[in-house]
N, C-alpha and C. Protein backbone atom coordinates (compact mmCIF):
# COMPACT_ATOMS: atom_id res chain seq x y z
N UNK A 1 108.29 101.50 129.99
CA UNK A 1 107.85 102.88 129.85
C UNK A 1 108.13 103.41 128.44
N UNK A 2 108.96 102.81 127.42
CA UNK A 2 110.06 103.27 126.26
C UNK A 2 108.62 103.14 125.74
N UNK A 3 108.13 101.85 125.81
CA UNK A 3 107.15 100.88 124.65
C UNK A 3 106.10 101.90 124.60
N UNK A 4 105.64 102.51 125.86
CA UNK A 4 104.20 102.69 126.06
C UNK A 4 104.16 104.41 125.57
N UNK A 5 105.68 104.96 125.53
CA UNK A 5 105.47 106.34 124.88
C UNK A 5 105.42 105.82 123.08
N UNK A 6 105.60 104.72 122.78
CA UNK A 6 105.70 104.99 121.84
C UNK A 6 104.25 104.70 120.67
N UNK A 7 103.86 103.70 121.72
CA UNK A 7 102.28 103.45 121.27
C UNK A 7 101.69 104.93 121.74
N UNK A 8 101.82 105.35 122.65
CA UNK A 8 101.13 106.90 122.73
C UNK A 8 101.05 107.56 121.47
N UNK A 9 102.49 108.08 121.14
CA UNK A 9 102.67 108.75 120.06
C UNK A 9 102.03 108.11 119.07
N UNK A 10 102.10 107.06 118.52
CA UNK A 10 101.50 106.10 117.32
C UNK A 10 99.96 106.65 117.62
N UNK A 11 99.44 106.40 118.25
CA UNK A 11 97.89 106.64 118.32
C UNK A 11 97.89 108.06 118.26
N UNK A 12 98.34 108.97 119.02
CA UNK A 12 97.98 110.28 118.37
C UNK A 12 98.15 110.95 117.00
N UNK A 13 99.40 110.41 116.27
CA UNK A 13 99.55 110.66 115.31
C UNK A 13 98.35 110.69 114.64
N UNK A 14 97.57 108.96 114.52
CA UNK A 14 97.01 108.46 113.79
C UNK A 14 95.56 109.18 113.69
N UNK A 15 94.95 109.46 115.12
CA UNK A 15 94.06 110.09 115.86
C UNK A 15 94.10 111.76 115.00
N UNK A 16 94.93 112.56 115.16
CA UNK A 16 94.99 113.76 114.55
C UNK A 16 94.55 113.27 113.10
N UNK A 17 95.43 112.35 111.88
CA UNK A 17 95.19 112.26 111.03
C UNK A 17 94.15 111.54 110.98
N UNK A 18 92.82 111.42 111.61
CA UNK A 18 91.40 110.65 111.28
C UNK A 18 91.11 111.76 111.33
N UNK A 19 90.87 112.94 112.08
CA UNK A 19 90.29 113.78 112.23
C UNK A 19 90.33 114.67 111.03
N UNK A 20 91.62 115.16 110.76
CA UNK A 20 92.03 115.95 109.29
C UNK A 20 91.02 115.48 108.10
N UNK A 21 91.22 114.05 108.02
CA UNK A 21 90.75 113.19 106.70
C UNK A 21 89.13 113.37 106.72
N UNK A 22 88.31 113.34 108.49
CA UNK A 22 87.12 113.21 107.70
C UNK A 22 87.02 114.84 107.84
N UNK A 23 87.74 116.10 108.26
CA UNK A 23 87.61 117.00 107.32
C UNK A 23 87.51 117.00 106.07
N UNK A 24 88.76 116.59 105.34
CA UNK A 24 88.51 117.07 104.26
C UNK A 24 87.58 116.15 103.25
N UNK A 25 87.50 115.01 103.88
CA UNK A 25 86.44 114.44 103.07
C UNK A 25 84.62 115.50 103.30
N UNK A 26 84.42 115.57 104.29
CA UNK A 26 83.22 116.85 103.74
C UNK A 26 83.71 118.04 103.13
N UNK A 27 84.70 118.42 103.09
CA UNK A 27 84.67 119.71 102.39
C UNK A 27 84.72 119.27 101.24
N UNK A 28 85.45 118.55 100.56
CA UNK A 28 85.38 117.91 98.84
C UNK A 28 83.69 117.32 98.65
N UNK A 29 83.47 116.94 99.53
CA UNK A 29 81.78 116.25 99.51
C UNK A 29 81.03 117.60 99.24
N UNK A 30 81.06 118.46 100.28
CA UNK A 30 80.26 119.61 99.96
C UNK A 30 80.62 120.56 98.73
N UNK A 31 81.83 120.52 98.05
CA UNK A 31 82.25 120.53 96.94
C UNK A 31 81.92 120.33 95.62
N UNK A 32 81.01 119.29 96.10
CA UNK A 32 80.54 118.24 95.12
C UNK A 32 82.16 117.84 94.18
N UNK A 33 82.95 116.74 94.93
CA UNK A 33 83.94 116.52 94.75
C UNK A 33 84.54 115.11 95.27
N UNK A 34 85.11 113.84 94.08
CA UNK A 34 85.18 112.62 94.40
C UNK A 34 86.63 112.46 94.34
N UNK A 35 87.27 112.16 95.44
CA UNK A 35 88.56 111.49 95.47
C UNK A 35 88.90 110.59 95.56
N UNK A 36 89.56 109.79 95.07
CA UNK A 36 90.04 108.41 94.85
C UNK A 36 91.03 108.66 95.27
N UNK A 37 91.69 107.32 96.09
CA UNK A 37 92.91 107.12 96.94
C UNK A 37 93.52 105.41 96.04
N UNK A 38 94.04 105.74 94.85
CA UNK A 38 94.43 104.38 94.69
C UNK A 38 96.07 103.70 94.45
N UNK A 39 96.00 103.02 95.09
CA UNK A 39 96.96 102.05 95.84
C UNK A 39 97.54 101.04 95.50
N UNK A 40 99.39 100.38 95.16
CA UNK A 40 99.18 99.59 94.32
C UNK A 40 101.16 98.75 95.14
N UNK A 41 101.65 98.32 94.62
CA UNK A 41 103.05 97.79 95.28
C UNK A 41 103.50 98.85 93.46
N UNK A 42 104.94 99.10 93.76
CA UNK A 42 105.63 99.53 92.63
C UNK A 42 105.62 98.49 91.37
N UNK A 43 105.33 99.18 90.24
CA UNK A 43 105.20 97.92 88.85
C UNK A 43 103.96 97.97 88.51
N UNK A 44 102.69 97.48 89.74
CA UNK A 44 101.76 96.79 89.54
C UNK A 44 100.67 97.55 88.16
N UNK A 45 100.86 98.55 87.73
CA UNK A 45 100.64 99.34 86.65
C UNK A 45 99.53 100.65 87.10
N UNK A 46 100.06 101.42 88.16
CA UNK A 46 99.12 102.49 88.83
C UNK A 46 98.59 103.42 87.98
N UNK A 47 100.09 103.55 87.10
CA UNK A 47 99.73 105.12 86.19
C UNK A 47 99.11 104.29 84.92
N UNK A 48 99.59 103.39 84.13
CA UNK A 48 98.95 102.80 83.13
C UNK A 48 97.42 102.47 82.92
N UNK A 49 97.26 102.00 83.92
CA UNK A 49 95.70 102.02 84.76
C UNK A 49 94.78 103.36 84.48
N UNK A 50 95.48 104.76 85.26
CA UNK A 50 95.14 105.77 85.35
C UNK A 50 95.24 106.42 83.87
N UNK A 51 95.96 106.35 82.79
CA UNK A 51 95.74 106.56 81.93
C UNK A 51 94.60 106.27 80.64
N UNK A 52 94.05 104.85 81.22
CA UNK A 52 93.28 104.07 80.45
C UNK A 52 92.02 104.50 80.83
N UNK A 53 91.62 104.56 82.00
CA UNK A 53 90.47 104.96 82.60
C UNK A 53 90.14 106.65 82.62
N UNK A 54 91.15 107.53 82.42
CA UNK A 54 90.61 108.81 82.20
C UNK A 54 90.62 109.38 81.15
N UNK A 55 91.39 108.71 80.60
CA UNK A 55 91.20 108.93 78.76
C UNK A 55 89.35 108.79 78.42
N UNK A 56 89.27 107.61 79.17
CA UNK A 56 87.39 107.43 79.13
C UNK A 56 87.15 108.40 79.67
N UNK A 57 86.87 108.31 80.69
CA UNK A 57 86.62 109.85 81.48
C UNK A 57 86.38 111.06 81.65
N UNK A 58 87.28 111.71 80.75
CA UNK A 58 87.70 112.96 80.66
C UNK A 58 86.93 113.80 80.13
N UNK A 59 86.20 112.84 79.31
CA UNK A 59 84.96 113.75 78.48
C UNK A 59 83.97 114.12 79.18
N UNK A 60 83.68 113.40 80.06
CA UNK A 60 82.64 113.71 80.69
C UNK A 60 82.76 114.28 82.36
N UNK A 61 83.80 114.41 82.79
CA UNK A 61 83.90 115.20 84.28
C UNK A 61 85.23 115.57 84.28
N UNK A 62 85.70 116.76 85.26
CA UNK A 62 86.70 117.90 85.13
C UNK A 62 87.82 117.03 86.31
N UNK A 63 88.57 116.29 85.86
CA UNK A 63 89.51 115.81 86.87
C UNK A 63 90.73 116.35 86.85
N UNK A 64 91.20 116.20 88.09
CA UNK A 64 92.63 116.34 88.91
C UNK A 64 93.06 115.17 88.84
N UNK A 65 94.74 115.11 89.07
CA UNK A 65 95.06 113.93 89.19
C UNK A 65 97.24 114.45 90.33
N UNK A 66 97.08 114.23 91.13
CA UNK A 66 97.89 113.91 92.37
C UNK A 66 99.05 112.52 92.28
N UNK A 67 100.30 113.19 91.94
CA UNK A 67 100.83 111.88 91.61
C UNK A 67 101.74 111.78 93.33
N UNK A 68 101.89 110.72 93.81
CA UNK A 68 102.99 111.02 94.89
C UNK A 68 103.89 109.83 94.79
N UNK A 69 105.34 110.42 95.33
CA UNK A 69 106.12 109.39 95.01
C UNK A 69 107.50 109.99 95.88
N UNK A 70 108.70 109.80 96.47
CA UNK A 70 109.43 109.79 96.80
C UNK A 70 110.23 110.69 96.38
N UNK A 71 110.45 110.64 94.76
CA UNK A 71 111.35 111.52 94.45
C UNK A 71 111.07 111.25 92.62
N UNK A 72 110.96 112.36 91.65
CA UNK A 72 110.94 112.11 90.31
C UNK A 72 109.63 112.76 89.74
N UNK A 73 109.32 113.48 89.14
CA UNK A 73 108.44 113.65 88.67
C UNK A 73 107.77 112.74 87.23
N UNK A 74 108.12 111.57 86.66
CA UNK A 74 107.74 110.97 85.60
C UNK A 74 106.27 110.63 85.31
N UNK A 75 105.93 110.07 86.63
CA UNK A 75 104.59 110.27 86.73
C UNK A 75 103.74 110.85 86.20
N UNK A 76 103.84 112.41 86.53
CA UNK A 76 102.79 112.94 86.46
C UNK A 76 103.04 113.78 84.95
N UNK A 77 103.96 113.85 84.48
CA UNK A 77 104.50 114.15 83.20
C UNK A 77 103.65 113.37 82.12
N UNK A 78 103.83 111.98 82.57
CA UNK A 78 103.31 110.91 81.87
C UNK A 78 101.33 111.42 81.75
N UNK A 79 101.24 111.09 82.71
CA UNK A 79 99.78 111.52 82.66
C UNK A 79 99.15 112.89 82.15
N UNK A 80 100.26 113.67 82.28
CA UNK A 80 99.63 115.12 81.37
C UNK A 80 99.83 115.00 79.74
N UNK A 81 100.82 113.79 79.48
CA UNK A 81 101.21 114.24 78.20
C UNK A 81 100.24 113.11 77.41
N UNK A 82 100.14 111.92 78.23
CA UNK A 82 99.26 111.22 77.70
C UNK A 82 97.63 111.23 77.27
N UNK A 83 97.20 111.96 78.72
CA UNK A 83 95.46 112.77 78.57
C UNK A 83 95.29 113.91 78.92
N UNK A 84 96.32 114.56 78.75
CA UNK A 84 96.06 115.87 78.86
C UNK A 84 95.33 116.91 80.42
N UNK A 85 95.17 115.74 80.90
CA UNK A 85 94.43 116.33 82.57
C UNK A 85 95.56 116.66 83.54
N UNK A 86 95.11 118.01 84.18
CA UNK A 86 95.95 118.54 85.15
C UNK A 86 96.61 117.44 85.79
N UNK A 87 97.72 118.09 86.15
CA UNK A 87 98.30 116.64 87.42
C UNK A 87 99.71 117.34 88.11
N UNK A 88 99.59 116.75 89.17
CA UNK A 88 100.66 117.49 90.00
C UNK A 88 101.36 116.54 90.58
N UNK A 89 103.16 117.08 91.01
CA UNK A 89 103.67 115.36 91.73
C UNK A 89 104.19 115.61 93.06
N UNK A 90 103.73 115.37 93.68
CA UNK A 90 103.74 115.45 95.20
C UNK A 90 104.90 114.30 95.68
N UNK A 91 106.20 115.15 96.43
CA UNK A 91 106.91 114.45 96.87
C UNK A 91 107.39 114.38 98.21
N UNK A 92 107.29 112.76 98.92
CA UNK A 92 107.10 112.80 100.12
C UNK A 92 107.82 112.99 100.84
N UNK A 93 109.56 113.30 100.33
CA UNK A 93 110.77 113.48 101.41
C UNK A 93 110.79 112.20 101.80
N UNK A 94 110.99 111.17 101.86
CA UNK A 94 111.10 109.86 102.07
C UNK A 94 110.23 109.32 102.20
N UNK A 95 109.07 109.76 103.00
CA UNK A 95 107.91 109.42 103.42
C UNK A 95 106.91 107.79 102.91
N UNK A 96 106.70 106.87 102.55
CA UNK A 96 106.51 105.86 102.15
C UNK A 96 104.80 106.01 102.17
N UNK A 97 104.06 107.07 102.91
CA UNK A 97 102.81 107.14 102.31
C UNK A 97 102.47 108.81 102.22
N UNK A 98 101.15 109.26 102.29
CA UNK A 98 100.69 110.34 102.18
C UNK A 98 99.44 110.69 103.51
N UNK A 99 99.62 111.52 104.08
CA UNK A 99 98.48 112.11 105.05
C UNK A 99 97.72 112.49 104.53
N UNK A 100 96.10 112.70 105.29
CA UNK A 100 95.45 113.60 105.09
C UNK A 100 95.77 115.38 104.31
N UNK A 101 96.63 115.53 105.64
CA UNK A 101 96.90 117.08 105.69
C UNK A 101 98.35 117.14 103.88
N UNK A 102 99.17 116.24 103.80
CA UNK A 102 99.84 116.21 102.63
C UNK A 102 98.75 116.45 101.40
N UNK A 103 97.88 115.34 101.63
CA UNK A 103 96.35 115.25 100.52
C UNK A 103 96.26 116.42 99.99
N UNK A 104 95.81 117.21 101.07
CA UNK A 104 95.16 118.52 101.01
C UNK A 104 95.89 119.57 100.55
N UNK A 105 97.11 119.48 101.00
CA UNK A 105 98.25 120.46 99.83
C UNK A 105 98.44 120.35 98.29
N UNK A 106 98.15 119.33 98.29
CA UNK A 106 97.86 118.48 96.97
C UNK A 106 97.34 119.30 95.63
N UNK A 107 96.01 119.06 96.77
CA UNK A 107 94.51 119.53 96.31
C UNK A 107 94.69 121.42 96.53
N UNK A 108 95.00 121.82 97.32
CA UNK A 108 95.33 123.24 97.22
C UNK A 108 96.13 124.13 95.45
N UNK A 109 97.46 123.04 95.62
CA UNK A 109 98.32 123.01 94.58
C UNK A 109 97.51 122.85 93.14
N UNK A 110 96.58 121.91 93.05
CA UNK A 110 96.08 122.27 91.70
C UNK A 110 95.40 123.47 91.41
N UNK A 111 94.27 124.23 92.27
CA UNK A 111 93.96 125.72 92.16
C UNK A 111 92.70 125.31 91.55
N UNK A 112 91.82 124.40 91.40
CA UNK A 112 90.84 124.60 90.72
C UNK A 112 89.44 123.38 90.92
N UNK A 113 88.23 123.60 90.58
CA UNK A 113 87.27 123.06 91.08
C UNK A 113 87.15 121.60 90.03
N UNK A 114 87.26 120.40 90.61
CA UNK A 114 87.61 119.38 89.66
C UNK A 114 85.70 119.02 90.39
N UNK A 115 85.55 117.58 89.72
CA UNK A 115 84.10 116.68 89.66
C UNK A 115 84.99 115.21 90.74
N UNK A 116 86.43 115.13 90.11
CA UNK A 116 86.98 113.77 90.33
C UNK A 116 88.40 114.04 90.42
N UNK A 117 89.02 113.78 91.56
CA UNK A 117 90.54 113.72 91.66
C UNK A 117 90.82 112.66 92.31
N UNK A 118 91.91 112.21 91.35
CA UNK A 118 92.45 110.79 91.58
C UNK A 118 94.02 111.22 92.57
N UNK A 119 94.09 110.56 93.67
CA UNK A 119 95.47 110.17 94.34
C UNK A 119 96.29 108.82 93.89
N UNK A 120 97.43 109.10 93.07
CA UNK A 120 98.20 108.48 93.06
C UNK A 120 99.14 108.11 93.92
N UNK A 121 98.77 106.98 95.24
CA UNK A 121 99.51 107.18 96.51
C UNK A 121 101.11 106.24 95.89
N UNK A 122 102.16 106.70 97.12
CA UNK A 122 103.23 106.00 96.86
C UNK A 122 103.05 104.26 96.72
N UNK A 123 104.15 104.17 96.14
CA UNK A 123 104.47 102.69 95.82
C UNK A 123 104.38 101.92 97.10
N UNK A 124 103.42 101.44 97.46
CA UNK A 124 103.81 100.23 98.97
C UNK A 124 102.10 99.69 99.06
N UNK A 125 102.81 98.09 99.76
CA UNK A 125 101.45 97.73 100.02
C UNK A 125 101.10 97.58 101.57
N UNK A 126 101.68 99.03 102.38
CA UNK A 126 101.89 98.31 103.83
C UNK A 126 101.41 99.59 104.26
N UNK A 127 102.33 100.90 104.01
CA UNK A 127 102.78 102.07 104.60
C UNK A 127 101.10 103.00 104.09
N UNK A 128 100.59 102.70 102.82
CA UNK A 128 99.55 104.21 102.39
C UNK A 128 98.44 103.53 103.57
N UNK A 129 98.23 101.95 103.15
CA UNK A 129 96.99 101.47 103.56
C UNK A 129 96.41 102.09 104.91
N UNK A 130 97.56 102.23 105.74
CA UNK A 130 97.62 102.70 107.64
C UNK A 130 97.15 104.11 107.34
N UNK A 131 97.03 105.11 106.56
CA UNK A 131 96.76 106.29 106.59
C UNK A 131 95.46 107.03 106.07
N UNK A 132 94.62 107.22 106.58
CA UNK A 132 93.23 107.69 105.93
C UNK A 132 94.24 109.09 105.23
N UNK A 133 93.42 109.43 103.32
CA UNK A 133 93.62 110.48 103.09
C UNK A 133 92.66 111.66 102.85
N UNK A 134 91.63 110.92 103.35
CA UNK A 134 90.25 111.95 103.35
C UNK A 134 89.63 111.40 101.63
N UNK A 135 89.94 110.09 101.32
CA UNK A 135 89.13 109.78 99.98
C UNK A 135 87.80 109.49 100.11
N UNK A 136 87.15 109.66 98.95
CA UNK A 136 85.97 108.72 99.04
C UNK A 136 85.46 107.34 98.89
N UNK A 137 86.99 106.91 98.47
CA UNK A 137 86.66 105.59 97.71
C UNK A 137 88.27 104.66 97.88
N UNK A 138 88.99 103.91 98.43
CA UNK A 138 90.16 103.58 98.71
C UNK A 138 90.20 102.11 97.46
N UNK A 139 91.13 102.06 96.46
CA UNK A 139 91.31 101.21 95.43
C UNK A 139 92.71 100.63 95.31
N UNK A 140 92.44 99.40 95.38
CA UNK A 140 94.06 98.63 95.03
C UNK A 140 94.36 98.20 93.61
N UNK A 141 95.19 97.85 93.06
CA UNK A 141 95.73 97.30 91.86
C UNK A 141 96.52 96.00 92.43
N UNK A 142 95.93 94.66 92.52
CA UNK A 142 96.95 93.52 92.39
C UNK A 142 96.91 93.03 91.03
N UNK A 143 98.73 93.18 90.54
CA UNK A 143 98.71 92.59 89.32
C UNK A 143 99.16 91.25 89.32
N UNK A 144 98.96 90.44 88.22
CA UNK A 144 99.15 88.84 87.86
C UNK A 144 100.38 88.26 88.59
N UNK A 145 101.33 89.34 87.94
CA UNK A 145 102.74 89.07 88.20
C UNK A 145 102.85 88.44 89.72
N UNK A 146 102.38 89.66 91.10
CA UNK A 146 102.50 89.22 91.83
C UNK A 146 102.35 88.53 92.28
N UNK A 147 101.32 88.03 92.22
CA UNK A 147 100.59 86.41 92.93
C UNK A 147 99.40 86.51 93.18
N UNK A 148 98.58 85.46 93.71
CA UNK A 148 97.37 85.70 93.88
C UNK A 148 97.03 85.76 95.58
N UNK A 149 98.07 85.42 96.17
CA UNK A 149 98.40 85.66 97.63
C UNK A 149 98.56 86.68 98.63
N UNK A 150 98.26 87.58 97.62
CA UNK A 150 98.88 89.01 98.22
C UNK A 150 97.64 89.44 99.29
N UNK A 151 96.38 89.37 99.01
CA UNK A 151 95.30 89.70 99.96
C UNK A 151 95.87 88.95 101.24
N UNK A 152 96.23 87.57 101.25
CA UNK A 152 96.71 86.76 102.40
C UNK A 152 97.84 87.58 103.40
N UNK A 153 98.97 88.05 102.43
CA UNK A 153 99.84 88.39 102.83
C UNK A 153 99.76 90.08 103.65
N UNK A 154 99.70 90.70 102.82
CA UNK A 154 99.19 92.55 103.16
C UNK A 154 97.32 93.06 103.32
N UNK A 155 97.30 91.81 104.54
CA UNK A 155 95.86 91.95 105.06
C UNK A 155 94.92 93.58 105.43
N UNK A 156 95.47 94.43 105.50
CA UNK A 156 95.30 95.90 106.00
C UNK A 156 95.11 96.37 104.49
N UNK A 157 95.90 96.21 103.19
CA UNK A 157 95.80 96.71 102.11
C UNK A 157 94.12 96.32 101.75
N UNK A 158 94.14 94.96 101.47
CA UNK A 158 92.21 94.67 101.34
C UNK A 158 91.82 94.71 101.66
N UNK A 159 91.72 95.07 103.09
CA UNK A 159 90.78 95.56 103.91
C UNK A 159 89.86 96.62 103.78
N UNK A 160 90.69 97.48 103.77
CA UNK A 160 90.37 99.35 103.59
C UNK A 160 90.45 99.75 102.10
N UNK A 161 89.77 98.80 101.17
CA UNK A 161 90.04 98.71 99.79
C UNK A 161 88.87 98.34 99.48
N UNK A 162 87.28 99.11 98.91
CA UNK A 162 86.54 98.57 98.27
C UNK A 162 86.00 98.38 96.46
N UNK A 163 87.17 98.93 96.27
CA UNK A 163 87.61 98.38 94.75
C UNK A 163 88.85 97.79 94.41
N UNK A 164 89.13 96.67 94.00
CA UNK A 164 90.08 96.30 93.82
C UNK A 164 90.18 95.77 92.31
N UNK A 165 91.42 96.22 91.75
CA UNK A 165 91.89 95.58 90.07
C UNK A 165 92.59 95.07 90.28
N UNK A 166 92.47 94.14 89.69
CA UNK A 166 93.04 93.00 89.12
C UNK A 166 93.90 93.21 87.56
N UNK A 167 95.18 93.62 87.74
CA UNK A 167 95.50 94.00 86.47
C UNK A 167 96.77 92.85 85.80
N UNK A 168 97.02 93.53 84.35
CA UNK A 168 98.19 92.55 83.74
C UNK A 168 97.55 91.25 83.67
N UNK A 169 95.70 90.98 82.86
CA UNK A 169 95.33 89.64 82.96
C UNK A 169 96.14 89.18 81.60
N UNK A 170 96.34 90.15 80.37
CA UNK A 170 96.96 89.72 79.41
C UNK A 170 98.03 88.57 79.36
N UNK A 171 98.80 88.77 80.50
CA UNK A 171 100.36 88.09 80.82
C UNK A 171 99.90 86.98 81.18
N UNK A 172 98.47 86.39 82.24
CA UNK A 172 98.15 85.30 82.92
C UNK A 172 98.71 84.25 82.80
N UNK A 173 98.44 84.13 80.91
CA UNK A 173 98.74 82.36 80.48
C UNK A 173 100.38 82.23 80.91
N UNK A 174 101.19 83.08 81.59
CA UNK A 174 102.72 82.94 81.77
C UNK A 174 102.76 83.02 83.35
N UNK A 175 102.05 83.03 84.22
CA UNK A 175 101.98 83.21 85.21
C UNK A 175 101.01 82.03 86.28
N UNK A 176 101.64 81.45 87.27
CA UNK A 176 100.50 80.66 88.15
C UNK A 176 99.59 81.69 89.02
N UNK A 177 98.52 81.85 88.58
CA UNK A 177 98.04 82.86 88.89
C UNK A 177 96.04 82.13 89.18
N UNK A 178 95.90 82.07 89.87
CA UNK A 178 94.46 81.45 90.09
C UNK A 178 93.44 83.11 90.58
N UNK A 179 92.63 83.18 88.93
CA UNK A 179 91.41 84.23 89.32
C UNK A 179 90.83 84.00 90.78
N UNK A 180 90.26 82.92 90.66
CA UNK A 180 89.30 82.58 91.81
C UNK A 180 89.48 82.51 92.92
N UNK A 181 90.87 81.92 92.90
CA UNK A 181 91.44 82.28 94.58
C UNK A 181 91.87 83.59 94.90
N UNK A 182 92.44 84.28 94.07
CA UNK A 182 92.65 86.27 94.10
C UNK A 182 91.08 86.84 94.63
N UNK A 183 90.21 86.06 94.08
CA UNK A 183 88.94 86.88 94.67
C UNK A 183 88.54 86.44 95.72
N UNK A 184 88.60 85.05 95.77
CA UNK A 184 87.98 84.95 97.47
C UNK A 184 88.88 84.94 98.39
N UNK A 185 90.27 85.78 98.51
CA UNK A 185 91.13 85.76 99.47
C UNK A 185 90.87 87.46 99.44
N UNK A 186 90.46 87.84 98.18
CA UNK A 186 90.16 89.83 98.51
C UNK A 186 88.62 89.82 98.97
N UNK A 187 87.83 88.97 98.56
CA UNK A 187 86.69 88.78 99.35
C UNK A 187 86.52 88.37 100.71
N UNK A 188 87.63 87.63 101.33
CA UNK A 188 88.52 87.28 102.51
C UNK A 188 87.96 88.23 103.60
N UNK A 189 88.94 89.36 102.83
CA UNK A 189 89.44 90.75 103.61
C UNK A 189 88.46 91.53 103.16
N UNK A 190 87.75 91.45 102.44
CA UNK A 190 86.77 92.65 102.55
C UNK A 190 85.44 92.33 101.55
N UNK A 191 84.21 91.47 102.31
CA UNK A 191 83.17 91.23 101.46
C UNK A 191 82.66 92.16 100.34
N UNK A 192 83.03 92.98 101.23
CA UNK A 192 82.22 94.32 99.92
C UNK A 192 82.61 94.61 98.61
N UNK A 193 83.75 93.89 98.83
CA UNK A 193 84.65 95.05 97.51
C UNK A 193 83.85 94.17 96.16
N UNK A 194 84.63 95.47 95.27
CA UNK A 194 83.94 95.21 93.90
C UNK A 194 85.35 95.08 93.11
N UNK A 195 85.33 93.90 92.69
CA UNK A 195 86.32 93.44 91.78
C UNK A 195 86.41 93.54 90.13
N UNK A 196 87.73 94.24 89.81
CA UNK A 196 87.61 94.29 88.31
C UNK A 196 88.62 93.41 87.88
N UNK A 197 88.81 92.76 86.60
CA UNK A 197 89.66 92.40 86.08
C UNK A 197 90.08 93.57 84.46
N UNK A 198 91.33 93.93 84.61
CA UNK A 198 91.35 94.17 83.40
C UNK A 198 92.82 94.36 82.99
N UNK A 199 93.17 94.57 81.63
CA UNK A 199 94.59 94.50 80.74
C UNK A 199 94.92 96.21 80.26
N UNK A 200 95.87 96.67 81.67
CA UNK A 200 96.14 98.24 81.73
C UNK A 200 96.53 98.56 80.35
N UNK A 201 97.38 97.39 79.69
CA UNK A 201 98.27 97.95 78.55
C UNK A 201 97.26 97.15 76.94
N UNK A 202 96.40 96.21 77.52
CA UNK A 202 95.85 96.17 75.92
C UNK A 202 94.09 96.84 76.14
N UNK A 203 93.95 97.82 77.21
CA UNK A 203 92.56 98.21 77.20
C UNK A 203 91.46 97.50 77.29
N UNK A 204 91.56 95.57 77.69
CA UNK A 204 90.55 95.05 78.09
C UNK A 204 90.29 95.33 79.17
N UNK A 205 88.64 95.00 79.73
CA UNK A 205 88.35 95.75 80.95
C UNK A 205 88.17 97.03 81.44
N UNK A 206 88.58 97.66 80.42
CA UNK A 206 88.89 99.17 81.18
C UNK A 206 87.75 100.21 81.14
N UNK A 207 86.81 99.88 80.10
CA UNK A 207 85.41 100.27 79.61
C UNK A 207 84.81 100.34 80.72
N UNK A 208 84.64 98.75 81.29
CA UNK A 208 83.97 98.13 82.79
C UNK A 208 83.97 98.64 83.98
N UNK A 209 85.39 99.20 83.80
CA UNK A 209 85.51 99.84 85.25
C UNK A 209 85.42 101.27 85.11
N UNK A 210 85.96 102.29 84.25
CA UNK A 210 85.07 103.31 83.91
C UNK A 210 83.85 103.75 84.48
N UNK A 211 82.93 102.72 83.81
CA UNK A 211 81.84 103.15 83.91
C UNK A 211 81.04 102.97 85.40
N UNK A 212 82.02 101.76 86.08
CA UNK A 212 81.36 101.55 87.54
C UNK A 212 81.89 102.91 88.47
N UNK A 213 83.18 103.27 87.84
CA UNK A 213 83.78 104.96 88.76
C UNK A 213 82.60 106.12 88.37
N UNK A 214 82.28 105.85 86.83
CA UNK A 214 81.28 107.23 87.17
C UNK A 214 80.15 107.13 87.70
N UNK A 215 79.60 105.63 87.71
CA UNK A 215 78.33 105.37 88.52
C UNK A 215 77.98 106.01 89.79
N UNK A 216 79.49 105.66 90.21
CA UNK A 216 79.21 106.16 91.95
C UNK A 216 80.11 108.10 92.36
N UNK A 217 80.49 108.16 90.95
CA UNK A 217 80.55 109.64 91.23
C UNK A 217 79.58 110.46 91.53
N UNK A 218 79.47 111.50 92.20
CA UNK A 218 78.48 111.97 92.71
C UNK A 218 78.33 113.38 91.79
């Protein structure tokens, strides 16, 4: 009886938060408003990433940017001082991911009508993946360092991930790291996705993927 209240609860939780998320995903839609939910293990270079790509960006659409994290504001410090775009740091009280309804406080908290707001979800490759946040677009970062195993391992992360980077290729030649098997083990888990490779900290790649985010901005 213990087990079966507890799968209860688990599903309603989850159930309320589907519902929240595809709220607020039409209201940002009718907004005319693109959120990115991207996702990464701690290290893998989330904000470095995010810096490279909206520096491109910036010129051309009005973004937000949502940092979340446990505890610290460095984050989002980093990203204001680096490109200058709003950013706020959302902290989860322990919390290891972000809700819908957290999202949306988020998005309240900045006060203003963006084109593109990026979620910087917490550090994990287990805990954000389980949580719709009402994005439009759900993105991972596997870097070199880690391995190329990781799609194998945190199957739910590539799944619900139809962009995935591939970052830190700079480091490769120091690393056993096989491109080809990283893609057809994220191709594995999710045919669709669209794979980037690129170098957060020497700006290769980063042009590439840019330009595929504003493609599908709306």
């Amino acid at each position: 009886m213990k087990n079966y209240k507890i799968i209860e609860v688990k599903e309603s939780i989850f159930k309320q938060n589907d519902q929240d998320a595809n709220l607020l995903r039409k209201k940002l839609k009718d907004q005319h408003t693109f959120l990115l939910n991207l996702m990464a293990s701690p290290g893998a270079g989330k904000t470095t990433t995010l810096i490279q790509i909206l520096s491109i960006l910036k010129s051309k659409l009005k973004i937000g940017v949502m940092e979340a994290d446990i505890d610290s504001d460095v984050d989002s410090k980093k990203i204001l001082e680096k490109t200058g775009i709003d950013s706020i740091q959302l902290h989860t009280g322990g919390m290891c991911h972000l809700t819908a309804h957290m999202t949306e406080q988020g998005i309240d908290a900045l006060d203003d009508h963006y084109d593109f707001l990026v979620l910087e979800n917490v550090g994990n490759l287990v805990c954000p993946a389980e949580f719709d946040t009402g994005s439009h677009l759900n993105a991972a970062i596997l870097s070199v360092p880690e391995g190329d195993d990781k799609p194998l391992k945190y199957p739910l992360m590539f799944q619900v991930c139809d962009l995935v980077i591939i970052n830190k290729i700079d480091v490769a030649p120091y690393f056993d790291f096989d491109f080809a098997k990283a893609k057809e083990n994220i191709l594995m888990r999710n045919p669709n996705a669209k794979i980037f490779c690129i170098s957060a900290k020497t700006g290769e790649g980063c042009q590439e993927l840019a330009n595929y985010l504003l493609s599908i901005i709306d």
